[in-house]
Protein backbone atom coordinates (compact mmCIF):
# COMPACT_ATOMS: atom_id res chain seq x y z
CA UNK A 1 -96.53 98.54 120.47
CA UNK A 2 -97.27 101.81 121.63
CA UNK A 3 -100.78 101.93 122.22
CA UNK A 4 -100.80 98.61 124.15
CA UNK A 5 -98.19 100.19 126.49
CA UNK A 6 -100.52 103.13 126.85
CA UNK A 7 -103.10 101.01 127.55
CA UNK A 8 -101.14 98.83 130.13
CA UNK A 9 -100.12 102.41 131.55
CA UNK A 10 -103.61 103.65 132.13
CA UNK A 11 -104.89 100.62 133.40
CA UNK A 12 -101.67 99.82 135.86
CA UNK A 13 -101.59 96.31 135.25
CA UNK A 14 -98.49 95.85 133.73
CA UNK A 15 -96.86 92.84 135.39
CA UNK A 16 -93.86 94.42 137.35
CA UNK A 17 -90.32 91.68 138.03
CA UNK A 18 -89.40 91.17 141.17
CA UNK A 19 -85.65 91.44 142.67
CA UNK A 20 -85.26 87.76 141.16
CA UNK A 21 -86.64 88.69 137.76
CA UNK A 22 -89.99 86.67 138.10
CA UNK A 23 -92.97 88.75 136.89
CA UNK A 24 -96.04 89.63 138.56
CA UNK A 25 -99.02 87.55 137.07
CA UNK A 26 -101.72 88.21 139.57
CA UNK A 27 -102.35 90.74 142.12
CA UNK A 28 -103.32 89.86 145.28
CA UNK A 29 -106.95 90.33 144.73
CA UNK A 30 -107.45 88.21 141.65
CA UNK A 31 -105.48 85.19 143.96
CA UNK A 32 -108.36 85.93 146.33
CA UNK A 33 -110.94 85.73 144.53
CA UNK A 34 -109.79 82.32 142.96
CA UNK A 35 -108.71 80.74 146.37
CA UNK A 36 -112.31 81.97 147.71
CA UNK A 37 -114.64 80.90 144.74
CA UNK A 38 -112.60 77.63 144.64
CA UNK A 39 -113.53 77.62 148.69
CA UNK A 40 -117.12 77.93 147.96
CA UNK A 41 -117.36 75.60 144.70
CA UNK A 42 -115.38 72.60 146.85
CA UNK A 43 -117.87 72.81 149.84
CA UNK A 44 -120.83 72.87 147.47
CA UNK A 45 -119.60 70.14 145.81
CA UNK A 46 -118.88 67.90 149.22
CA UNK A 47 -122.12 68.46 150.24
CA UNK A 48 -123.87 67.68 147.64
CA UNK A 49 -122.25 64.30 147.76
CA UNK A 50 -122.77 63.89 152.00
CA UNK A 51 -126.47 64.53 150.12
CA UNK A 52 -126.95 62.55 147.64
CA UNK A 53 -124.27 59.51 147.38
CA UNK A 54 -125.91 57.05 149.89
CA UNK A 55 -123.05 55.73 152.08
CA UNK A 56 -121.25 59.26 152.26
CA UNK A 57 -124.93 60.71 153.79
CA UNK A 58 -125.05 57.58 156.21
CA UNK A 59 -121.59 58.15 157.55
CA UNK A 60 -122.24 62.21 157.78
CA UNK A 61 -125.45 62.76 158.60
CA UNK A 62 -127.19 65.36 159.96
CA UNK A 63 -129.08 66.10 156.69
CA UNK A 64 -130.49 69.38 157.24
CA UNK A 65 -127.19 71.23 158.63
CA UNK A 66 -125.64 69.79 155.36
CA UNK A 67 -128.76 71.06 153.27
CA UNK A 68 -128.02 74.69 154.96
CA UNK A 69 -124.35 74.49 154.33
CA UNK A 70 -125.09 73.42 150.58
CA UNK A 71 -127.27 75.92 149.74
CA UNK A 72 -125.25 79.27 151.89
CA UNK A 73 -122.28 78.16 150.07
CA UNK A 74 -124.12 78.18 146.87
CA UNK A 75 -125.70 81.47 147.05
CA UNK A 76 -122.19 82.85 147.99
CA UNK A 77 -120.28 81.63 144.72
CA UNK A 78 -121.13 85.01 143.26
CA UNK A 79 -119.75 87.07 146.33
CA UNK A 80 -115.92 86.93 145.52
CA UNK A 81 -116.60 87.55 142.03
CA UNK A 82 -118.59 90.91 142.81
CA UNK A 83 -115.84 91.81 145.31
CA UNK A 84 -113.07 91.25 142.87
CA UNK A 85 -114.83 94.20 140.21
CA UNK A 86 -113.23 96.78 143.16
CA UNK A 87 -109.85 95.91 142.14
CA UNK A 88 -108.62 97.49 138.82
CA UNK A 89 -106.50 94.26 137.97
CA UNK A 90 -109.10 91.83 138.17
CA UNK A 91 -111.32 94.13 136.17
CA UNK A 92 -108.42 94.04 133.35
CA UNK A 93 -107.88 90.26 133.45
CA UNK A 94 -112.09 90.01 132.76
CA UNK A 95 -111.61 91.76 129.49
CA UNK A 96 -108.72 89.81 128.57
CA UNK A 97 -110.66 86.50 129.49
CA UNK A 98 -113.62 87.97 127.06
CA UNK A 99 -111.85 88.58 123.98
CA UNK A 100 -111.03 85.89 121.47
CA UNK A 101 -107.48 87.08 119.64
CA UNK A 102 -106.35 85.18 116.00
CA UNK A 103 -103.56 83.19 118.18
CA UNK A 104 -106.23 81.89 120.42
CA UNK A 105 -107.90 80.10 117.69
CA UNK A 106 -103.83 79.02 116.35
CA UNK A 107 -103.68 77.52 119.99
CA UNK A 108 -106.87 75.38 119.52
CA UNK A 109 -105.76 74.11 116.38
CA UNK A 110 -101.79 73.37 117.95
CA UNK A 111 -104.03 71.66 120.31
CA UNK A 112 -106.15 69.32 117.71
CA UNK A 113 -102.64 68.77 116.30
CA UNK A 114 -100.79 67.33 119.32
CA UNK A 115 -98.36 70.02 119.06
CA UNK A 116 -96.84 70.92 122.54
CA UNK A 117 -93.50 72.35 121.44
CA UNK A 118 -92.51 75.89 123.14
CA UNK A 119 -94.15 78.25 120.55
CA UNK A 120 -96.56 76.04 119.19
CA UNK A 121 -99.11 77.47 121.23
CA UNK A 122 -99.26 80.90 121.20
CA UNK A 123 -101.02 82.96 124.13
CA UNK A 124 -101.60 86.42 125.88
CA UNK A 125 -101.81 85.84 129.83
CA UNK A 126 -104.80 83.25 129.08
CA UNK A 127 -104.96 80.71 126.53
CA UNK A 128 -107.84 80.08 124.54
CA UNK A 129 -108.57 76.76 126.84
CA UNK A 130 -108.99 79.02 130.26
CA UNK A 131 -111.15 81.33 128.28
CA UNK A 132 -112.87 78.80 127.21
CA UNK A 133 -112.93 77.20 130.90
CA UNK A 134 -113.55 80.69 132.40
CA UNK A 135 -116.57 81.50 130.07
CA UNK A 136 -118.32 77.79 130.47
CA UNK A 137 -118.11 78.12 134.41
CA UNK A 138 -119.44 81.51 134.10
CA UNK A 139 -122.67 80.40 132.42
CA UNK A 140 -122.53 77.04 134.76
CA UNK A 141 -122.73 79.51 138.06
CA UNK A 142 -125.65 81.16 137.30
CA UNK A 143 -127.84 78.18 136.04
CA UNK A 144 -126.75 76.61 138.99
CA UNK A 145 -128.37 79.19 141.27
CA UNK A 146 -131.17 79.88 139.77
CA UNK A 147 -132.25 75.90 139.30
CA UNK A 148 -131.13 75.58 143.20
CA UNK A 149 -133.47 78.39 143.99
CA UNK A 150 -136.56 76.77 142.28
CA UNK A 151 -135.63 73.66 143.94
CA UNK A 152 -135.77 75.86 147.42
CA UNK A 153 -138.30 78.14 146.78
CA UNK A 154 -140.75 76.17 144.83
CA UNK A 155 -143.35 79.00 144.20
CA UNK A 156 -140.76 81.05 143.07
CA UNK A 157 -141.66 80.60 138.88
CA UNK A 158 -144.86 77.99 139.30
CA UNK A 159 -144.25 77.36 135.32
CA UNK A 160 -140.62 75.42 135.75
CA UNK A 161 -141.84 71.98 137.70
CA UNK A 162 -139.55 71.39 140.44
CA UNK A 163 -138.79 67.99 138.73
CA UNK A 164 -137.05 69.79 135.55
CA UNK A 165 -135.04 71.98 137.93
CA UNK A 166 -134.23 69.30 139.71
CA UNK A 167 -132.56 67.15 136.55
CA UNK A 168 -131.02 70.45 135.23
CA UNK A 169 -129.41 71.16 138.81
CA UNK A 170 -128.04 67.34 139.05
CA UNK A 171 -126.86 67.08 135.57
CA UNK A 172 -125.03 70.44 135.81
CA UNK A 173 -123.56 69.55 138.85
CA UNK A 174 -121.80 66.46 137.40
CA UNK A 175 -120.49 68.29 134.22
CA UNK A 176 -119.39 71.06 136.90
CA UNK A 177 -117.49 67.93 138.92
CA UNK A 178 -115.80 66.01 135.37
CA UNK A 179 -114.83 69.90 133.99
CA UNK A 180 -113.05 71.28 138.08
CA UNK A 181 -111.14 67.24 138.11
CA UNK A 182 -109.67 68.24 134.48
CA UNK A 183 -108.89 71.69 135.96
CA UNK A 184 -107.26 70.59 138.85
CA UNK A 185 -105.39 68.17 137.32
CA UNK A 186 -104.11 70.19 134.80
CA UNK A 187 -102.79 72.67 137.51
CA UNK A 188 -100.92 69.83 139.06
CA UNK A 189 -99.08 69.73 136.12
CA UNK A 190 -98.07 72.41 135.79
CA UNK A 191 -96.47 73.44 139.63
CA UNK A 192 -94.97 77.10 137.83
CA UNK A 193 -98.88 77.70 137.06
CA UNK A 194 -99.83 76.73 140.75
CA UNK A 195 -96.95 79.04 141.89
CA UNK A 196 -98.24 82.37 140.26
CA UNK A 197 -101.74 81.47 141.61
CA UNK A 198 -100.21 81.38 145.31
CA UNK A 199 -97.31 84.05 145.08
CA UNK A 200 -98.56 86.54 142.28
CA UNK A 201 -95.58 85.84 140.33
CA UNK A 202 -94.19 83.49 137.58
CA UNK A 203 -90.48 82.91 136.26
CA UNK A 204 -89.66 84.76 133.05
CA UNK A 205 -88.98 81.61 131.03
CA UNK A 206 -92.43 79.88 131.97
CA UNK A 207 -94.09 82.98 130.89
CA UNK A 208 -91.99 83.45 127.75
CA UNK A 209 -92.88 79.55 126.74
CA UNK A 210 -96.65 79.34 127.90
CA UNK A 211 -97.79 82.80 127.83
CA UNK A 212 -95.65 84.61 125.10
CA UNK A 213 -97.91 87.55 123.76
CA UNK A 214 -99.07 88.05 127.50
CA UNK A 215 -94.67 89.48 126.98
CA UNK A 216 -95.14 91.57 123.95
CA UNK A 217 -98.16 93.12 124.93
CA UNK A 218 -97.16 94.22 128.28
CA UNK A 219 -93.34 95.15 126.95
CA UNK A 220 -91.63 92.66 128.36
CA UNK A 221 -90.92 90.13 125.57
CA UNK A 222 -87.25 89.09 125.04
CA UNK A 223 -86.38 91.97 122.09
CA UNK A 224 -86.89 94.29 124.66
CA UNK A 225 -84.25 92.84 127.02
CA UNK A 226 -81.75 92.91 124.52
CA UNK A 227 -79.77 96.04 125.56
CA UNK A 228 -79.88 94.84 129.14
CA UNK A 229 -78.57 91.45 127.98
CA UNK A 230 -76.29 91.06 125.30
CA UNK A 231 -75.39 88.04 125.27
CA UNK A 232 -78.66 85.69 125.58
């Protein structure tokens, strides 16, 4: 399509192979920004277990040094996310993850169905579940900090009782825990996933069978490599 090639051109994101033919999925900032913010979210999380799961806080102790290092790491989730906006690719990638396409809705309903042939899926370079994922955790964040603030500060709004921020903070902070163990295992899963997160680049068939528009829109689907390859 010629104006998503345009597009791609203006932009420079278009995901480049490498001497072995794998293609570039993430630049190096958006694998820094993930490695960082999933830093920051897995030391909040520890700590608020040394704080509030009885024998954990026994064997750790020091209480206030953990307090500290809960709430610094807290107010820093949104730091590697306001970094990554300097870097044009990560920038790109935030528009993809905030537009819903008419094969990200096919996807859902492949899901419903049980259907987990190759093409049954169809998605650009996200699928309509790490939209989804990408969206809930960015509405999570922010509730997070702002009920952890009234929890720290508590004459910061005197109308919110400390009490409601309190449950809010605490019952956000186990959906947060449930939603990152279905993340993570769902990365284990998939070890061509977890290899594009750590090298930047994934092998032509995994993208071709997972991520298939991600192809056609940047110009790299399999009609175009017909002239280069004529016999696949």
């Amino acid at each position: 399509m010629p104006s998503t090639a345009g597009s791609t051109a203006r932009t420079g994101t278009a995901p480049q192979p490498d001497a072995a033919g794998r293609i570039r999925r993430f630049a190096t900032a958006e694998r820094l920004v993930h490695r960082a913010t999933g830093c920051l979210m897995l030391l909040c999380l520890v700590s608020a277990a040394c704080l509030y799961i009885g024998p954990l806080a026994l064997l750790v102790g020091r209480r206030p040094l953990v307090v500290t290092v809960h709430e610094w790491s807290g107010i820093s989730l949104p730091l590697p996310f306001l970094l990554g906006l300097l870097s044009a690719e990560f920038r790109a990638d935030l528009r993809r993850l905030n537009r819903f396409a008419v094969y990200d809705r096919q996807w859902l309903r492949a899901l419903r169905g049980g259907r987990t042939t190759p093409g049954a899926r169809p998605a650009g370079k996200f699928n309509a579940g790490q939209k989804l994922y990408a969206g809930w955790i960015a509405g999570a964040v922010p509730t997070m900090m702002f009920t952890g603030l009234l929890m720290w500060c508590t004459g910061l709004l005197p109308l919110i009782s400390r009490t409601s921020a309190i449950f809010v903070h605490d019952l956000l902070a186990w959906a947060i825990t449930f939603v990152l163990i279905g993340h993570t295992r769902r990365a284990l899963r998939d070890p061509e996933a977890r290899r594009g997160m750590r090298t930047g680049y994934v092998s032509r068939s995994w993208a071709e069978s997972h991520h298939p528009r991600w192809l056609k829109e940047e110009g790299l689907d399999a009609v175009n490599d017909e002239p280069d390859n004529p016999n696949s």
